[in-house]
Protein backbone atom coordinates (compact mmCIF):
# COMPACT_ATOMS: atom_id res chain seq x y z
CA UNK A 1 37.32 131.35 217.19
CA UNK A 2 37.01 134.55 216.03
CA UNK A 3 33.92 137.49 217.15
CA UNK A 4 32.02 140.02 215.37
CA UNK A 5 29.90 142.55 216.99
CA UNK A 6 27.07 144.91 215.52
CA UNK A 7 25.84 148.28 216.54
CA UNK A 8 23.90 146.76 219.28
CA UNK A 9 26.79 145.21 221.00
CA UNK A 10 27.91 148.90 221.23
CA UNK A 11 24.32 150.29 223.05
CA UNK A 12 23.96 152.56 220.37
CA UNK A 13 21.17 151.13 218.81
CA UNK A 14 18.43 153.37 219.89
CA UNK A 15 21.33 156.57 219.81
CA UNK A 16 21.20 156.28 215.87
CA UNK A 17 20.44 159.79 215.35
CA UNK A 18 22.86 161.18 217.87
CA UNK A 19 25.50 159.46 215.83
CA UNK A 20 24.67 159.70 212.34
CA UNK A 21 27.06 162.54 211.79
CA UNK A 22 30.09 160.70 213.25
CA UNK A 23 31.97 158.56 210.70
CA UNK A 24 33.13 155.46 212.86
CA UNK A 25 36.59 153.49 212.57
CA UNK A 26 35.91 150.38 212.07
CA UNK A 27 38.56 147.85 214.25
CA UNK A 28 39.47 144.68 214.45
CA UNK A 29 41.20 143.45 217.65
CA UNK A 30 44.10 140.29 216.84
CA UNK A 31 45.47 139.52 220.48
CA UNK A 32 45.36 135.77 221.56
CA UNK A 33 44.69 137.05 225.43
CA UNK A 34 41.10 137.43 226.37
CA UNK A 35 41.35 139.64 228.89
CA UNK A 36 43.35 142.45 226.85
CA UNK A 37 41.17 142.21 223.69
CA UNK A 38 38.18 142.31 226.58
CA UNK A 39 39.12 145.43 227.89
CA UNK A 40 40.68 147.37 224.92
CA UNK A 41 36.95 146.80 223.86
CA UNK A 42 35.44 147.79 226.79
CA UNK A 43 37.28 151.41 226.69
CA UNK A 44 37.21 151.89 222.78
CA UNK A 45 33.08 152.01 223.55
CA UNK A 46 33.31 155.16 225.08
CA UNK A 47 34.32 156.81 221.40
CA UNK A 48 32.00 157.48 219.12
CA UNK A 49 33.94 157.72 216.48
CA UNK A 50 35.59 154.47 216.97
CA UNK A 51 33.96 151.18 216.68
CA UNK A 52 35.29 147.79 217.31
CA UNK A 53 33.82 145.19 214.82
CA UNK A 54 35.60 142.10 215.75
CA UNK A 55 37.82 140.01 217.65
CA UNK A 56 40.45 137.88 216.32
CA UNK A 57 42.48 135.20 218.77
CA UNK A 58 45.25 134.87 216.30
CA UNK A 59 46.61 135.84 212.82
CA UNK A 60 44.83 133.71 210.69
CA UNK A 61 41.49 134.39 212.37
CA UNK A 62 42.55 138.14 211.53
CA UNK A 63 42.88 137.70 207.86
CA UNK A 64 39.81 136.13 207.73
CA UNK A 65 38.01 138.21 209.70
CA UNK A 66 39.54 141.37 207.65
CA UNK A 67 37.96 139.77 204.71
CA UNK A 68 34.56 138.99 205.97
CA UNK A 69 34.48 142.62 207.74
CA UNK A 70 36.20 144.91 205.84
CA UNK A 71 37.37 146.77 208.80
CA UNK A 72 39.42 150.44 208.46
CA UNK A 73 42.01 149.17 211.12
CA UNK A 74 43.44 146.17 212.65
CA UNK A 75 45.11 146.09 216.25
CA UNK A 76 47.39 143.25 216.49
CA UNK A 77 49.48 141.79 218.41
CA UNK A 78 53.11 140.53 217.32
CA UNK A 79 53.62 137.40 218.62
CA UNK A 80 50.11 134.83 218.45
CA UNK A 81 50.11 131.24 218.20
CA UNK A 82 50.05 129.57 214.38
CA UNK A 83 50.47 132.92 212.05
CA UNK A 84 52.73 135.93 213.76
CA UNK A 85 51.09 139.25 213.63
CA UNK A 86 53.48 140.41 210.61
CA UNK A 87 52.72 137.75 208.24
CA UNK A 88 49.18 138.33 209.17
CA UNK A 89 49.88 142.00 208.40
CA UNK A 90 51.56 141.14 205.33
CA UNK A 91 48.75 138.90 203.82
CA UNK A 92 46.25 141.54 205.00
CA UNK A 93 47.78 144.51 203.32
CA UNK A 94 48.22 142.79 200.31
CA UNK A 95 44.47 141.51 199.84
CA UNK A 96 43.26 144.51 201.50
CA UNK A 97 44.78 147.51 200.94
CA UNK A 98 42.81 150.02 202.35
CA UNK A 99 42.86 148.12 205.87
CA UNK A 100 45.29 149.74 207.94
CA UNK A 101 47.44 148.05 210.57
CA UNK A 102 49.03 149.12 213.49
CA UNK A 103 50.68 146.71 216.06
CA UNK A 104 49.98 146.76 219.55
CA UNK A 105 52.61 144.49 221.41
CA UNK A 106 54.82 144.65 224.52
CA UNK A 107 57.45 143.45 222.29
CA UNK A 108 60.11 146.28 222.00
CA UNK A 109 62.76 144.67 219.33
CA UNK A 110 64.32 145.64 216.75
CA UNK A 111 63.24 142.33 214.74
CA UNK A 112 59.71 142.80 215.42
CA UNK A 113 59.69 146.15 214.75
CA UNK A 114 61.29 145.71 211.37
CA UNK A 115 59.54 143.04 210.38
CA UNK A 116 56.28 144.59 210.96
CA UNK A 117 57.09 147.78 208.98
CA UNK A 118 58.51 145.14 205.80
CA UNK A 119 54.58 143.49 206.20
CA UNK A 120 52.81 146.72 205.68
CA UNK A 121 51.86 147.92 208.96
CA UNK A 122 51.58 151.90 209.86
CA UNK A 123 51.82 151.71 213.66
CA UNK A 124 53.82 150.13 216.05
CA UNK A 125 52.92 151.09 219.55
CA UNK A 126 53.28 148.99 222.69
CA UNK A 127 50.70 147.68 225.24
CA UNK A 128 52.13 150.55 227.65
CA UNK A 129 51.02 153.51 225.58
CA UNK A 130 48.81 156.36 227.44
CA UNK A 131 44.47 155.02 225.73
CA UNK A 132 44.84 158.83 224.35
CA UNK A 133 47.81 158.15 222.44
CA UNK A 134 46.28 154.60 220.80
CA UNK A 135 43.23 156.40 220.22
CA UNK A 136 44.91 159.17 218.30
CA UNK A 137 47.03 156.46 216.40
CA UNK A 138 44.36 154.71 215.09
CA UNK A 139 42.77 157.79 213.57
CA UNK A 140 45.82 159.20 212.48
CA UNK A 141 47.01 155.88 210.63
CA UNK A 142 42.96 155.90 209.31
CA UNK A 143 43.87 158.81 207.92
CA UNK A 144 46.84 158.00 205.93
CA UNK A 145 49.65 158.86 208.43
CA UNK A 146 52.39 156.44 209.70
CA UNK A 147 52.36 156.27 213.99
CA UNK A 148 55.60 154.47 215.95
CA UNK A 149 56.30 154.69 219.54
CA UNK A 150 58.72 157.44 219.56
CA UNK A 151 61.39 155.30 221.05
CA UNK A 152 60.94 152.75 218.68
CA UNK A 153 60.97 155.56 215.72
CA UNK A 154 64.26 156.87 217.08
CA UNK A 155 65.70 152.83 216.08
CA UNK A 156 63.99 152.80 213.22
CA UNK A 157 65.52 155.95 211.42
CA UNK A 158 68.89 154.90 212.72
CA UNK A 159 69.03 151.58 211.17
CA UNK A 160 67.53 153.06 207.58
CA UNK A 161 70.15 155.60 207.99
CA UNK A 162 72.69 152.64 208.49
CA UNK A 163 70.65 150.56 205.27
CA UNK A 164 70.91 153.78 203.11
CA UNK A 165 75.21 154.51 203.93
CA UNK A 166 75.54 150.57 203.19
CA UNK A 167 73.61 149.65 200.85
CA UNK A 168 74.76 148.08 197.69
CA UNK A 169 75.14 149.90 194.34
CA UNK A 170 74.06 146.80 192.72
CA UNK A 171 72.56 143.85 194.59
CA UNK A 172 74.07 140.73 193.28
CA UNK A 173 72.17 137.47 194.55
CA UNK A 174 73.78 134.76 192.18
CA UNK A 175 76.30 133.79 195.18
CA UNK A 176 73.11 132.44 196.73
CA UNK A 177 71.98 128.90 196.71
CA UNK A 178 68.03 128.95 194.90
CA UNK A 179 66.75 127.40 198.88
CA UNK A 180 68.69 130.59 200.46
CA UNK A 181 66.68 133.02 197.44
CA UNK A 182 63.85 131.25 199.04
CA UNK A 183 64.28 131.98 202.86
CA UNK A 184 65.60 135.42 202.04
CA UNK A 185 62.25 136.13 199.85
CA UNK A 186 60.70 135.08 203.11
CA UNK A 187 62.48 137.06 205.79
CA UNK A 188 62.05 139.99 203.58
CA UNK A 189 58.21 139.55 203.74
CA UNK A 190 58.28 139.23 207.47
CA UNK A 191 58.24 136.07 209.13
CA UNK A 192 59.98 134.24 211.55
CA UNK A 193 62.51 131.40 211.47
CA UNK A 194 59.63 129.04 212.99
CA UNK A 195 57.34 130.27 209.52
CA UNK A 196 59.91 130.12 206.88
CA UNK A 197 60.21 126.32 208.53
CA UNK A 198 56.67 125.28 208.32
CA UNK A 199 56.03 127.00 204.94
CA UNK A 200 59.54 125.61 203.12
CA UNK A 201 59.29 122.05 205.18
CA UNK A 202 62.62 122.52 206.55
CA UNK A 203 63.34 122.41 210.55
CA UNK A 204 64.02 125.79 212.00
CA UNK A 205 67.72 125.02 212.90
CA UNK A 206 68.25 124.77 209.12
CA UNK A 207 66.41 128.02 208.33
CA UNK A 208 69.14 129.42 210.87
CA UNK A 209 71.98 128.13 209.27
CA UNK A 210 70.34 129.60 205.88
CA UNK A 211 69.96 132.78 207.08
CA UNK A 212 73.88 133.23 208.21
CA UNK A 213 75.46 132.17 205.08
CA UNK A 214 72.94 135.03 203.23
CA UNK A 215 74.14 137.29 205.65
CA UNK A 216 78.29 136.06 205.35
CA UNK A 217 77.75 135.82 201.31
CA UNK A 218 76.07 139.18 200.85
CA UNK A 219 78.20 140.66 203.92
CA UNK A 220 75.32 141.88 205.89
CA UNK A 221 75.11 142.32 209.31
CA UNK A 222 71.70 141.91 210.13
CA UNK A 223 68.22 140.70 209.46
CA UNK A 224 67.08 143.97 208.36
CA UNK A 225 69.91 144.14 206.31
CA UNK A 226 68.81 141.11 204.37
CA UNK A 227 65.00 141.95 204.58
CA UNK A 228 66.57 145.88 202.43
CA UNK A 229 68.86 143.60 199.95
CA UNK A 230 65.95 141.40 199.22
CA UNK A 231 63.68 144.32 198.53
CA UNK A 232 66.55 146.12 196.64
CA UNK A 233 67.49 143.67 194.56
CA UNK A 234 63.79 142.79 193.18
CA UNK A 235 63.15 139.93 195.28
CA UNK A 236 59.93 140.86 197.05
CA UNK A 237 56.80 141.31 194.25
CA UNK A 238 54.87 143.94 195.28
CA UNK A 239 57.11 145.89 197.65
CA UNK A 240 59.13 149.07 196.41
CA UNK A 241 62.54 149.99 197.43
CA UNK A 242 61.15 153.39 198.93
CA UNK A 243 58.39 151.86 201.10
């Protein structure tokens, strides 16, 4: 079940005045433990210019939470039960727009990462990161700018320097099978094996085996790899080569 909160939740109803020169953030906390999305709220109080609207326990309490509230930013987590925090970025960005997502996880992987950067999202910071650095994030990435954890940035501009140096002139999918278009489509938007399952009916051991013959037929090495050759190649409405 998902929470809102007004400005009364906050304490600031009777400090109206005081605050009617700050323009708030509105945020939306997706994390599927209590306790975190408890006490991320309890600090983000103390900033006036940053006001949590809403708690989601997992990604498809987000998306309907971003549609009810119309919040500026959405915190969420990576991996939640039912929808993953990328596809819940993904359908998020593309109904909403001007909603800005950055991920807040303790997962550090190159899969994650990627995938959350193919759904849309403009931050990826983990759970570790100083409450000074999140809180400059969020207004930052409000503001139009793209924040990752600089370690995670680092492995991010190395493997689009490896995507640019191998990518194909002219990405040829007609090798593929029309089920393998499918699960690459998929991948490219973001989700996991476990997803591409549920939404295509097919068990996740056969999503696997889909996903290596892409790979050995377009002679890629990795998911990312794919997730570029699907967006290359004109597979992915919506999504440009150069995003």
């Amino acid at each position: 079940m998902g929470y809102t909160y007004g400005a009364a939740n906050r304490g600031i109803a009777s400090g109206l005045t005081l605050k009617a020169s700050v323009q708030e953030i509105r945020i939306l906390i997706a994390d599927d433990h209590n306790l975190f999305r408890s006490g991320l709220r309890r600090i983000l109080r103390d900033y006036d210019d940053l006001s949590v609207v809403g708690e989601a326990t997992n990604g498809e309490e987000a998306v309907a939470l971003v549609q009810q509230l119309r919040p500026d930013v959405v915190l969420m987590d990576v991996g939640m039960p039912g929808v993953s925090g990328p596809e819940a970025a993904y359908r998020i960005r593309t109904a909403h727009p001007e909603t800005q997502v950055i991920m807040l996880t303790v997962s550090d992987t190159d899969e994650d990462l990627f995938a959350s950067v193919k759904a849309g999202a403009r931050g990826y910071l983990l759970k570790n990161a100083q409450m000074d650095d999140l809180t400059e994030a969020i207004r930052r990435v409000h503001a139009g700018e793209a924040i990752i954890a600089p370690a995670m940035a680092v492995r991010l501009l190395e493997e689009f320097g490896t995507l640019a140096r191998e990518a194909p002139a002219k990405p040829d999918v007609d090798e593929l099978s029309d089920r393998e278009v499918e699960v690459l489509r998929l991948v490219a938007h973001g989700l996991a094996n476990k997803e591409i399952a549920d939404r295509l009916g097919l068990s996740e051991h056969t999503v696997k085996t889909h996903l290596r013959n892409i790979l050995d037929k377009l002679h890629l090495r990795s998911r990312a790899h794919a997730a570029a050759y699907a967006v290359e190649a004109g597979l992915v409405r919506g999504v440009r080569p150069e995003e």
